[in-house]
N, C-alpha and C. Protein backbone atom coordinates (compact mmCIF):
# COMPACT_ATOMS: atom_id res chain seq x y z
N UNK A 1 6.89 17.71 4.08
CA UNK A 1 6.48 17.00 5.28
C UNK A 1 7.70 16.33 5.92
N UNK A 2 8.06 15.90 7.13
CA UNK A 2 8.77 15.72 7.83
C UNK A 2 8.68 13.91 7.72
N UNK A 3 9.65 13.59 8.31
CA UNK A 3 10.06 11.71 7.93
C UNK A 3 8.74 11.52 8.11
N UNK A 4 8.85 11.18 9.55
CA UNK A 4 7.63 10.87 10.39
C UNK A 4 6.24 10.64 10.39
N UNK A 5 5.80 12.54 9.91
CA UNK A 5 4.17 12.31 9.06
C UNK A 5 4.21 11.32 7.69
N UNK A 6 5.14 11.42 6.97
CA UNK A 6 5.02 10.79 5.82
C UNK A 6 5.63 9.08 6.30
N UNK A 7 6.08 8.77 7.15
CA UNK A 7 5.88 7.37 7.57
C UNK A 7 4.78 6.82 8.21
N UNK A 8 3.88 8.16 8.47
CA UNK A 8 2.26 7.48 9.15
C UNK A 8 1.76 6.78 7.93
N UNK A 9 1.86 8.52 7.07
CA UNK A 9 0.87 8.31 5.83
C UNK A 9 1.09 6.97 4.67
N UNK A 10 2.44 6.32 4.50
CA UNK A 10 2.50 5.34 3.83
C UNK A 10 2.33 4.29 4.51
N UNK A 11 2.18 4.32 5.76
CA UNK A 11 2.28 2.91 6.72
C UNK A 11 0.07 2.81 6.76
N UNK A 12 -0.17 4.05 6.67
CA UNK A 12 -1.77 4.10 6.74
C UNK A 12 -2.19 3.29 5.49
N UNK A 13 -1.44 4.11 4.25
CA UNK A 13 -2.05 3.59 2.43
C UNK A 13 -1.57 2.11 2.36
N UNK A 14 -0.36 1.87 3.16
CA UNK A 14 -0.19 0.17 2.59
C UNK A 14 -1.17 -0.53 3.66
N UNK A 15 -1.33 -0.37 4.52
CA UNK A 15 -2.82 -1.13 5.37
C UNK A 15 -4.23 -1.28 4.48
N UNK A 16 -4.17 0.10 3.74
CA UNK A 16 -5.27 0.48 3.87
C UNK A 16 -5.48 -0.74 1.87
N UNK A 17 -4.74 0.17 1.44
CA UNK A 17 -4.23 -0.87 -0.04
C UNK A 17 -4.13 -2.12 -0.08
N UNK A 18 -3.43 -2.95 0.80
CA UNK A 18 -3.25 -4.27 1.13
C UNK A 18 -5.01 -4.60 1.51
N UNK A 19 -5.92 -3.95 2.59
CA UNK A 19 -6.77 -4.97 2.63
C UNK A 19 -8.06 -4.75 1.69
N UNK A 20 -7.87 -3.42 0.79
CA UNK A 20 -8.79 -3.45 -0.08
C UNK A 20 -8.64 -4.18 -1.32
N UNK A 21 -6.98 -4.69 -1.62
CA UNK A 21 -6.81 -5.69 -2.66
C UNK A 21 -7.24 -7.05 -1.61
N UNK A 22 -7.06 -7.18 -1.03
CA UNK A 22 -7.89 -8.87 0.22
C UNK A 22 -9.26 -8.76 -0.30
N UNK A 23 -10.11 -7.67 -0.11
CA UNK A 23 -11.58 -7.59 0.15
C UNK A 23 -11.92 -7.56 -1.55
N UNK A 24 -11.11 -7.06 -2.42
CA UNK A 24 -11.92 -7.11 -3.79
C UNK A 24 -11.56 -8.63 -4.69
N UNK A 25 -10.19 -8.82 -4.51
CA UNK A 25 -10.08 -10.01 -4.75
C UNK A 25 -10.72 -11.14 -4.13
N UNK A 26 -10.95 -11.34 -2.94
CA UNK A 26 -11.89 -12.54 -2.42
C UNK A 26 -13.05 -12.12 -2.50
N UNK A 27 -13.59 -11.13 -2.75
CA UNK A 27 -15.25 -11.22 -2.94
C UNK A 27 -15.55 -10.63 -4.35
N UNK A 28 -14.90 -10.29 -5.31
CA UNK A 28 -14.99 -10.89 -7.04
C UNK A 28 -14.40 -11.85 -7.34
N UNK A 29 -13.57 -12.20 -6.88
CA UNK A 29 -12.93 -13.74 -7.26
C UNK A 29 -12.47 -13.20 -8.78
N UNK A 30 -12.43 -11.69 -8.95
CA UNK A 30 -11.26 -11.53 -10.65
C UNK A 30 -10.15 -10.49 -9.87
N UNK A 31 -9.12 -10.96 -10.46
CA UNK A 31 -7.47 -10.20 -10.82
C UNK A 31 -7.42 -8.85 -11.05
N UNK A 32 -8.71 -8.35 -12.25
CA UNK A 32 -8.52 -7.62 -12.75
C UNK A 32 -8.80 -6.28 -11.82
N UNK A 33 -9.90 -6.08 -10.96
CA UNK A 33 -10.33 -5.44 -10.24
C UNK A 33 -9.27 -5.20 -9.15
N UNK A 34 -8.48 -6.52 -9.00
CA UNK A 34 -7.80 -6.19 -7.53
C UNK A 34 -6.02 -5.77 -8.03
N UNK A 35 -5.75 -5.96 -9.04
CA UNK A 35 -4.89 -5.23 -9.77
C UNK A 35 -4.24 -3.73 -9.51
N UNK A 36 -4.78 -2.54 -9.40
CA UNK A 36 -4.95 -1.15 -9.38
C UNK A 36 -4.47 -1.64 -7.76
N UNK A 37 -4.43 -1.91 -6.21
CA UNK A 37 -4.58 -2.02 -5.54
C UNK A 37 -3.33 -2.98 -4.93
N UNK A 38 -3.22 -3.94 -5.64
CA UNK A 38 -2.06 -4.59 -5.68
C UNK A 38 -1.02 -3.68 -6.45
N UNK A 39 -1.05 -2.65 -7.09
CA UNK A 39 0.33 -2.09 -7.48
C UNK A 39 0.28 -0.88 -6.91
N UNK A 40 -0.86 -0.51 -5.96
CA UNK A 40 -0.56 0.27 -4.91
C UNK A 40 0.19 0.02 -3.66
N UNK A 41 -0.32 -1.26 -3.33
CA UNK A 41 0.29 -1.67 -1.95
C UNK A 41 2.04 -2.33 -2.04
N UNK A 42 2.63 -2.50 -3.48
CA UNK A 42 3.70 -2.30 -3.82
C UNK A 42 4.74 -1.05 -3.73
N UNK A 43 3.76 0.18 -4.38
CA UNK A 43 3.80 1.32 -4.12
C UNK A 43 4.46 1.91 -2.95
N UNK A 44 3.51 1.50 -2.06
CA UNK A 44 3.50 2.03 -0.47
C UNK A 44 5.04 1.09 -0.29
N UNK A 45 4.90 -0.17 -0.33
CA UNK A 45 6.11 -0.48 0.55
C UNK A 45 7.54 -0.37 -0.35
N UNK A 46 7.84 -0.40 -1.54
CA UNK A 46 8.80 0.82 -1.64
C UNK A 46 8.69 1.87 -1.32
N UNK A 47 7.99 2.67 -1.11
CA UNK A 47 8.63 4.67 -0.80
C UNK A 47 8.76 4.12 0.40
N UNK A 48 7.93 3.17 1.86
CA UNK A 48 8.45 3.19 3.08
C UNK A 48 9.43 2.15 3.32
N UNK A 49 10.48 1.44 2.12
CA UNK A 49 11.02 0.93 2.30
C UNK A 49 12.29 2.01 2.15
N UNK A 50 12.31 2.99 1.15
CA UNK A 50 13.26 4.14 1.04
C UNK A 50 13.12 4.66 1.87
N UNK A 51 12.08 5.16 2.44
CA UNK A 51 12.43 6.35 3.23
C UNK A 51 12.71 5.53 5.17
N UNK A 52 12.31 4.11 5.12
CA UNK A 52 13.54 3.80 6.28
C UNK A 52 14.82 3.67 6.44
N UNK A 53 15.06 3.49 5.07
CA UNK A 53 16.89 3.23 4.44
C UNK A 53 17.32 4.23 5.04
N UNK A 54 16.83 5.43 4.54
CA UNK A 54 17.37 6.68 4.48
C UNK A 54 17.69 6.83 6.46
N UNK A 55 16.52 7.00 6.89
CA UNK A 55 16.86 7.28 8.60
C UNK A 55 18.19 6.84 9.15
């Protein structure tokens, strides 16, 4: 895939990651659930933190 599509697609998963760790953590009020989600939205913003370096 080209920069570009793959800067949609991680700029989409860290939106999308970031507010589903918001929505599970404030409405279970546990860590554990919002965990998986929080080391996604980490995820996302390293690879789109590499792959802006790179440009």
């Amino acid at each position: 895939m080209n920069e570009d599509r793959l800067r949609a697609v991680y700029v989409v998963g860290l939106m999308a990651s970031a507010y589903v760790f918001w929505y599970v953590f404030t409405s279970f009020d546990s860590i554990l659930y919002a965990v998986p989600f929080a080391l996604a939205t980490v995820f996302f913003v390293a690879r789109l933190r590499l792959l802006t370096a790179d440009s």
